[in-house]
Protein backbone atom coordinates (compact mmCIF):
# COMPACT_ATOMS: atom_id res chain seq x y z
CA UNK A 1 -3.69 23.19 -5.66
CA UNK A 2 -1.82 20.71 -3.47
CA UNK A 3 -0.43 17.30 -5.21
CA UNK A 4 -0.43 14.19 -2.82
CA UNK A 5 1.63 11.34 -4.78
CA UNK A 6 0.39 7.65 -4.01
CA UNK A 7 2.85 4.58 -4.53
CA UNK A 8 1.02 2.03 -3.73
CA UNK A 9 1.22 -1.81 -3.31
CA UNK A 10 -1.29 -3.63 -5.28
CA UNK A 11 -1.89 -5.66 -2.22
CA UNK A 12 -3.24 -2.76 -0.47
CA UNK A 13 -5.57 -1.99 -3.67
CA UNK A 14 -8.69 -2.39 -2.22
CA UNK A 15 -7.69 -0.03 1.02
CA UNK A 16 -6.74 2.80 -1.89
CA UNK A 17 -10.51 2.13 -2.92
CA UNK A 18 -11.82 2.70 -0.13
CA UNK A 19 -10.21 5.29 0.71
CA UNK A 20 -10.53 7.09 -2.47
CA UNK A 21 -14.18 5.97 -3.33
CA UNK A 22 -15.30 7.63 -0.48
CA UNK A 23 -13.26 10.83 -0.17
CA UNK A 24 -15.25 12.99 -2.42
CA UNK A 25 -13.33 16.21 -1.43
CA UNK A 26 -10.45 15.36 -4.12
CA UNK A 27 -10.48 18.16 -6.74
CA UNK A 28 -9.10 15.77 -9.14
CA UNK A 29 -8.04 11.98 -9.14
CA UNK A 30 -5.18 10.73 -11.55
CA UNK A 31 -4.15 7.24 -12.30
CA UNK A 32 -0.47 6.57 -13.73
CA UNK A 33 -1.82 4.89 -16.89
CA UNK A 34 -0.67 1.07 -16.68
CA UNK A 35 -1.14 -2.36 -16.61
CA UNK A 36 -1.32 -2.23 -12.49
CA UNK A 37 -3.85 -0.09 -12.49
CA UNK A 38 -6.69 -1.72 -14.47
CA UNK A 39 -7.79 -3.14 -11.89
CA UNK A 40 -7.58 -0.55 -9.69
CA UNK A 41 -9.93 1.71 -12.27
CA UNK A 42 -12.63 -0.54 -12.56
CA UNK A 43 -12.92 -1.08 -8.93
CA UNK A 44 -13.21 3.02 -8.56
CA UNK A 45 -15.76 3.07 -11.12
CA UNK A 46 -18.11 0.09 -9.84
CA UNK A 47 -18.07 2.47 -6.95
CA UNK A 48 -19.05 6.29 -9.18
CA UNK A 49 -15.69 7.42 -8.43
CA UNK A 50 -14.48 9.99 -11.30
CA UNK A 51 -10.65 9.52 -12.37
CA UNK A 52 -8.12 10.04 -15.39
CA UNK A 53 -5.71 7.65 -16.65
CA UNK A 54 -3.00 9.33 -17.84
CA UNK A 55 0.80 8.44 -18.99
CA UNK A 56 3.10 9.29 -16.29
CA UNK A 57 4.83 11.68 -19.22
CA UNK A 58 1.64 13.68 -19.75
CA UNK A 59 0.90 14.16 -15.45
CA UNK A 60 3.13 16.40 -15.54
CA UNK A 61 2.18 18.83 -17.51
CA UNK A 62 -1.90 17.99 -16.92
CA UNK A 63 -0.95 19.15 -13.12
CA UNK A 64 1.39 22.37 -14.48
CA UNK A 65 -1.54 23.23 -16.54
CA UNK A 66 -4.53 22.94 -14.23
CA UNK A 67 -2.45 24.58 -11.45
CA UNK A 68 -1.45 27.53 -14.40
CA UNK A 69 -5.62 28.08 -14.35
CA UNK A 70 -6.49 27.58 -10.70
CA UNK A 71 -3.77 30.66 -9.89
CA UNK A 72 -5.93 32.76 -12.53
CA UNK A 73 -9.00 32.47 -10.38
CA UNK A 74 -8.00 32.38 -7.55
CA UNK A 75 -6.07 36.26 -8.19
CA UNK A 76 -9.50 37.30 -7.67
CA UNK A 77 -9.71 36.52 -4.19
CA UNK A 78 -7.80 37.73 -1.11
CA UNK A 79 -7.63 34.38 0.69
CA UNK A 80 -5.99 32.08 -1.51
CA UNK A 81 -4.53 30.06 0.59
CA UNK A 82 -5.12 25.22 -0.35
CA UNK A 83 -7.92 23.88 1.23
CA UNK A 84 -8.47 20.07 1.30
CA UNK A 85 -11.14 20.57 -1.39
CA UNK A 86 -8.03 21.61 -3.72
CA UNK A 87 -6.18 18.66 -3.65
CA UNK A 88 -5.41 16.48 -6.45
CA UNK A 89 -4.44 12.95 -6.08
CA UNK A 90 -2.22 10.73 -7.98
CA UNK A 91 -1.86 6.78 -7.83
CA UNK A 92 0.65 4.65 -9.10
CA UNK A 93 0.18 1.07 -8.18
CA UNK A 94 3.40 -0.95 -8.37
CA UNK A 95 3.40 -4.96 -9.70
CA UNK A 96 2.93 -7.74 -7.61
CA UNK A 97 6.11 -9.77 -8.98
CA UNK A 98 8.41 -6.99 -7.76
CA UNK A 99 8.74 -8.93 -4.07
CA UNK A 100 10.53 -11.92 -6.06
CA UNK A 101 13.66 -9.57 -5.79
CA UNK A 102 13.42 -7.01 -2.70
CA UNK A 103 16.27 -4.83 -4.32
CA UNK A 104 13.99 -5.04 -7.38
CA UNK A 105 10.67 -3.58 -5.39
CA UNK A 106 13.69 -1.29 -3.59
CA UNK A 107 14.82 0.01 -7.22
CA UNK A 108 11.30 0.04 -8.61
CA UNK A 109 9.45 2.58 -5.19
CA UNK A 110 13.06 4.57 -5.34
CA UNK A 111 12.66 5.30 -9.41
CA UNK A 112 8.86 6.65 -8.77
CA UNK A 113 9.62 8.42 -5.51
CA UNK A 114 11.67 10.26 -7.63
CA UNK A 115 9.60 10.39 -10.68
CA UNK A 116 6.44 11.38 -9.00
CA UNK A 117 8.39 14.31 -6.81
CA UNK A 118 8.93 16.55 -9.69
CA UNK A 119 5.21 17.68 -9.83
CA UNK A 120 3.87 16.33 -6.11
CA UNK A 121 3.97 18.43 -2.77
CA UNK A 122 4.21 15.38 -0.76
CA UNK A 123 4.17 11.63 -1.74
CA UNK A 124 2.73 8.98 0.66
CA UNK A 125 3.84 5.55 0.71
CA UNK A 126 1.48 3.06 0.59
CA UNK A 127 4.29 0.27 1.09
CA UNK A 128 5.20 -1.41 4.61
CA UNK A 129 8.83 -2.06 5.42
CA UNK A 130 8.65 -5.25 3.32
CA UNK A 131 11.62 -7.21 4.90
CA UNK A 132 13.22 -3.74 5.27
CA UNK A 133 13.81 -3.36 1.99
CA UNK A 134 12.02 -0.06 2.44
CA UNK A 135 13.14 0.75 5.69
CA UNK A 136 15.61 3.70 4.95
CA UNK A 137 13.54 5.74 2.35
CA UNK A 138 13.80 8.69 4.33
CA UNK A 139 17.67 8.47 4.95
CA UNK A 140 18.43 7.38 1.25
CA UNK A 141 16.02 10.43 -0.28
CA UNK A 142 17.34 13.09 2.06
CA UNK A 143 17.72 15.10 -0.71
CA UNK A 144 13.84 14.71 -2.08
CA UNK A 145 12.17 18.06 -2.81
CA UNK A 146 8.91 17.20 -1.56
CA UNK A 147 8.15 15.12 2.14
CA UNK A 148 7.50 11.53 2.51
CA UNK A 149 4.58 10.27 4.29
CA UNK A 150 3.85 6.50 5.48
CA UNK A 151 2.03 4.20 6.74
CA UNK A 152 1.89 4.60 10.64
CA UNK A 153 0.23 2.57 13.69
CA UNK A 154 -1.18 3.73 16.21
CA UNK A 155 2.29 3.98 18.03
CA UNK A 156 3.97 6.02 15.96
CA UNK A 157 5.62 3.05 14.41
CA UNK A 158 6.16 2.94 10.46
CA UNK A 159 3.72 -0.65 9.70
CA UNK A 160 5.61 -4.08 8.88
CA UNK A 161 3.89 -5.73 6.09
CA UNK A 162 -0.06 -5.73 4.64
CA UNK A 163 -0.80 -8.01 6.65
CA UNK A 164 -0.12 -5.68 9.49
CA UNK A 165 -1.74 -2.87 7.94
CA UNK A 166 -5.13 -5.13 7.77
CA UNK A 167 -4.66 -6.20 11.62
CA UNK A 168 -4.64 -2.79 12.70
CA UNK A 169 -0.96 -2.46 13.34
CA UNK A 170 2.38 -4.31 14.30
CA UNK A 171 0.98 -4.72 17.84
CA UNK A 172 -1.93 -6.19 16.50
CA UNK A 173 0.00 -8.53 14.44
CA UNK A 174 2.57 -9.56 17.06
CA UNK A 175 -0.03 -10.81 19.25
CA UNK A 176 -1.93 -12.64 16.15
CA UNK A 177 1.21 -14.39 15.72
CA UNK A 178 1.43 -15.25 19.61
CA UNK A 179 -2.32 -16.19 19.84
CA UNK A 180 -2.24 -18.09 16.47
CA UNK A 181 1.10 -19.92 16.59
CA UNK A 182 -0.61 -23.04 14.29
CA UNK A 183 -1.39 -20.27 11.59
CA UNK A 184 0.72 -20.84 8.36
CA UNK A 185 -0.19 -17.24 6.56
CA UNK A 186 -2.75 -14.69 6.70
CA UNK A 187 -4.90 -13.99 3.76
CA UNK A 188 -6.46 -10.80 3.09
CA UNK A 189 -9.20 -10.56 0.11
CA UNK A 190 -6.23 -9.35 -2.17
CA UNK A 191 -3.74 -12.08 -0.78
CA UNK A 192 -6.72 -14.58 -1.32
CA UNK A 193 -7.09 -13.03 -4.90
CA UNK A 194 -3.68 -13.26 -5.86
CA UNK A 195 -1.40 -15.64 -4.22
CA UNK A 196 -1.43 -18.21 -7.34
CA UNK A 197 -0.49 -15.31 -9.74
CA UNK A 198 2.44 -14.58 -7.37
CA UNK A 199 3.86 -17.90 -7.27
CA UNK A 200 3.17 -18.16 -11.64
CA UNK A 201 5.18 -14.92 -11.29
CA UNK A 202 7.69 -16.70 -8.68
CA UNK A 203 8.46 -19.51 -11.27
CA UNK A 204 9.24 -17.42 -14.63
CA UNK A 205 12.02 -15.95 -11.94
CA UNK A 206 13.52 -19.68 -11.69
CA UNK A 207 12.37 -20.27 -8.14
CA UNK A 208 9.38 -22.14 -6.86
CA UNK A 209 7.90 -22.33 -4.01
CA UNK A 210 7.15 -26.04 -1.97
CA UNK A 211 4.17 -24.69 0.66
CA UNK A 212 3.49 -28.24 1.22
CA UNK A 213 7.15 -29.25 1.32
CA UNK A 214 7.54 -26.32 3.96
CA UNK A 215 4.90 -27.52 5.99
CA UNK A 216 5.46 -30.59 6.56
CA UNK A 217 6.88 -31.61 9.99
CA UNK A 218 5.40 -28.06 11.66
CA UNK A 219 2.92 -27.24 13.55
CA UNK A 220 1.31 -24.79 11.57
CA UNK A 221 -2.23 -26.17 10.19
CA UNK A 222 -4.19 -23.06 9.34
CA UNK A 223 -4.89 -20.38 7.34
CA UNK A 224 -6.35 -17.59 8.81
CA UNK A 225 -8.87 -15.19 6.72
CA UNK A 226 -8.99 -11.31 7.58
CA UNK A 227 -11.80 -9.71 7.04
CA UNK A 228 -11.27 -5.74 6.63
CA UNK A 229 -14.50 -5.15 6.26
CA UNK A 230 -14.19 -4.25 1.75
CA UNK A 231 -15.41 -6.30 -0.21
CA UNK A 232 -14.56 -5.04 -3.86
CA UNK A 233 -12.94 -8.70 -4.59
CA UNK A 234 -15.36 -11.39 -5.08
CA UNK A 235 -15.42 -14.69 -3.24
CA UNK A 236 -13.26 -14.23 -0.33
CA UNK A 237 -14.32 -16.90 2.04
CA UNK A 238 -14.75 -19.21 -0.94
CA UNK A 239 -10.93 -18.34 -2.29
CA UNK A 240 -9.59 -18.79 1.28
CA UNK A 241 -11.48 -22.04 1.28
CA UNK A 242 -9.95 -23.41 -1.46
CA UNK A 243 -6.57 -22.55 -0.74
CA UNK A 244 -7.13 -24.62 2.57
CA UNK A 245 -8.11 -27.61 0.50
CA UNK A 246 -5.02 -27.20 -2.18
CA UNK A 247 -2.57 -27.47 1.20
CA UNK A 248 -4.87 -29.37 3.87
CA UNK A 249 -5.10 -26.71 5.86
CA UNK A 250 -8.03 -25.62 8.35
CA UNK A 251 -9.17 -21.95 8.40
CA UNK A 252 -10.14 -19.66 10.86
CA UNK A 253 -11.43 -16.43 10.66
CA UNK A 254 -9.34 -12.99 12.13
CA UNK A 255 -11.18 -9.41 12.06
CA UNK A 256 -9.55 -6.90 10.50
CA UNK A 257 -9.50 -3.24 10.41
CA UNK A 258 -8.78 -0.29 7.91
CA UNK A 259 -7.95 2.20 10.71
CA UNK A 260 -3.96 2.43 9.68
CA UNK A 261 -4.87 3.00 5.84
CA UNK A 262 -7.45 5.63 6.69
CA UNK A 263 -5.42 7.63 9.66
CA UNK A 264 -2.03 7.42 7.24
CA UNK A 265 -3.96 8.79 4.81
CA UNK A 266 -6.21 11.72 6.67
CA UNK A 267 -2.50 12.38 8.12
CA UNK A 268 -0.60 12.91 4.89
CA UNK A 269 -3.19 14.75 3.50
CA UNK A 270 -3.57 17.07 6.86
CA UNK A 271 0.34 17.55 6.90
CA UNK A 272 0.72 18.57 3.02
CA UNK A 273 -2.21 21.06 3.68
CA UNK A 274 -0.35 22.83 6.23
CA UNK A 275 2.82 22.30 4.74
CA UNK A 276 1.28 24.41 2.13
CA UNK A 277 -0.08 27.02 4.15
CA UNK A 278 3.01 27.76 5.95
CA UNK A 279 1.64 26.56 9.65
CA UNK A 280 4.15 23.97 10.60
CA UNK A 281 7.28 22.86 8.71
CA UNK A 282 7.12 19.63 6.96
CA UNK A 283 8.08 16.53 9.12
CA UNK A 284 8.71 13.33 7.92
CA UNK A 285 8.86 10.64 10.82
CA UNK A 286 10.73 6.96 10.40
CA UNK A 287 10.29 4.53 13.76
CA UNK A 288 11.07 1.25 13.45
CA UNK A 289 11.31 -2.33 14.98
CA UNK A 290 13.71 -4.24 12.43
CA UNK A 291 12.52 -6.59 10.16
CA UNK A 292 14.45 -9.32 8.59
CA UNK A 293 14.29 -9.93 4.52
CA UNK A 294 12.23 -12.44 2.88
CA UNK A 295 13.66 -14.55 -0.36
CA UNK A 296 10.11 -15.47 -1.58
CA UNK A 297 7.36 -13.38 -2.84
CA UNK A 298 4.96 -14.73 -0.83
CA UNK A 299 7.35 -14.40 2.23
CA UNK A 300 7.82 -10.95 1.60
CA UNK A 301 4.46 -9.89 2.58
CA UNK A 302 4.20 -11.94 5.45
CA UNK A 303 7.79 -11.86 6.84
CA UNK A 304 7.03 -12.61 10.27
CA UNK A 305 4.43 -15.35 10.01
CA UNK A 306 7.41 -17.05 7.26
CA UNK A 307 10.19 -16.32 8.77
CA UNK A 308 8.79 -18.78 12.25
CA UNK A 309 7.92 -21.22 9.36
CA UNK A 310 11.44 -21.14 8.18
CA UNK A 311 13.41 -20.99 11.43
């Protein structure tokens, strides 16, 4: 009974929901009982999808136990080697306000990475680089007893940001930025769900953020909406909409993909599977093109499109 770990961003929530929703070949699905992932569990049952919330103390031994019962039946049979239908799945969904600080979110994925590896076979990251911050998890956890998986474009290359991840790779996003040069930021239907709770959470850390202020005197006059296709948060166009209005901005409209979050994900799971069954040794793969930090949280998951607006 394999273990795949999930840390996951919650801007990437709705990708996990798809993903998850529809992947009825999960023996079991766990939730790390918390505030992040309310939201999360209501989205998975608007869509019939069975899961536990349990205390990150009590996964533990919930997985020691059920794997303790699966090795009693399966002593019956010759072939006993995992199958995919054996997996169990565990999500923890990290906060939002953790990009105010990127040593913070650094800290924060480090301290479950190693949490989560004490009862997982593999843990997959459901993070970007986010201004490199997690760009060296590999290196830095050399010494992890279970492999790291990530997300991946189609070229190999470990993904930037979210909003990469919902263009369909850094490619994808490099030539958004080169088609699109009058776009101020990209909105997703969690970005366009969230970005006013990020900057409340922004200004209890002493810093604020001037959008306006930032704009002014560029040439950046749009916001562009991405539509991935899921449609678990309400009022997308609307949201995006309104944000225009707040900054008098015009919006356009990008199509978006979940091809990186589904691949990643039908990639980790195919690895730990033959991890487990002995048929190739694990791997764990880090490319990169550098990416430079962000100070903001709202910069943070758009470094590239911010960083031009910054100089």
């Amino acid at each position: 009974m394999p273990v795949l770990s999930i840390i996951a961003c919650k801007m990437l929530e709705d990708e996990i929901v798809h993903l998850l929703s529809s992947d009825r070949g999960v023996r079991e699905l766990l939730l790390v009982d918390a505030r992040e992932s309310m939201s999360l569990s209501g989205k998975l049952k608007a869509q019939n999808r069975p899961h536990i919330l349990l205390a990150p103390e009590i996964i533990k031994g919930h997985i020691k136990e059920t794997k303790s019962r699966q090795r009693g039946i399966f002593s019956l049979w010759r072939d006993s080697s995992p199958k995919a239908a054996d997996l169990v799945v565990v999500v923890s969904m990290l906060r939002l306000g953790l990009h105010s600080n990127l040593e913070h979110l650094k800290a924060a994925v480090y301290d479950d990475i190693k949490s989560l590896s004490e009862f997982s076979d593999g843990i997959l990251i459901f993070y970007g680089k986010c201004g490199n911050s997690l760009a060296d998890l590999e290196h830095d956890l050399a010494g992890l007893s279970c492999p790291l998986y990530f997300l991946i474009d189609e070229r190999g290359e470990r993904i930037d940001d979210c909003i990469a991840v919902a263009l369909g790779g850094n490619e994808n996003y490099d030539r958004a930025l080169t088609e699109h040069q009058d776009v101020a930021l990209f909105m997703t239907p969690m970005w366009a769900s969230n970005w006013n709770s990020m900057g409340q959470e922004d200004a209890l850390s002493g810093k604020t953020l001037d959008l306006r202020g930032m704009l002014k005197g560029t040439a950046m006059k749009k916001v562009a909406r991405i539509d991935t296709g899921l449609s678990f948060e309400k009022d997308f166009y609307e949201k995006v909409d309104g944000f225009a209005r707040e900054f008098g901005l015009e919006t356009i409209d990008l199509s978006g993909t979940v091809a990186v979050a589904e691949d990643s994900y039908e990639k980790a799971k195919r690895s730990l599977l033959a991890v487990q069954n002995r048929i190739v040794p694990s791997s764990r793969k880090i490319c990169g093109s550098d990416s430079i930090g962000c100070v903001q949280p709202m910069l943070a998951f758009c470094r590239r499109t911010w960083n031009r607006l910054l100089g």
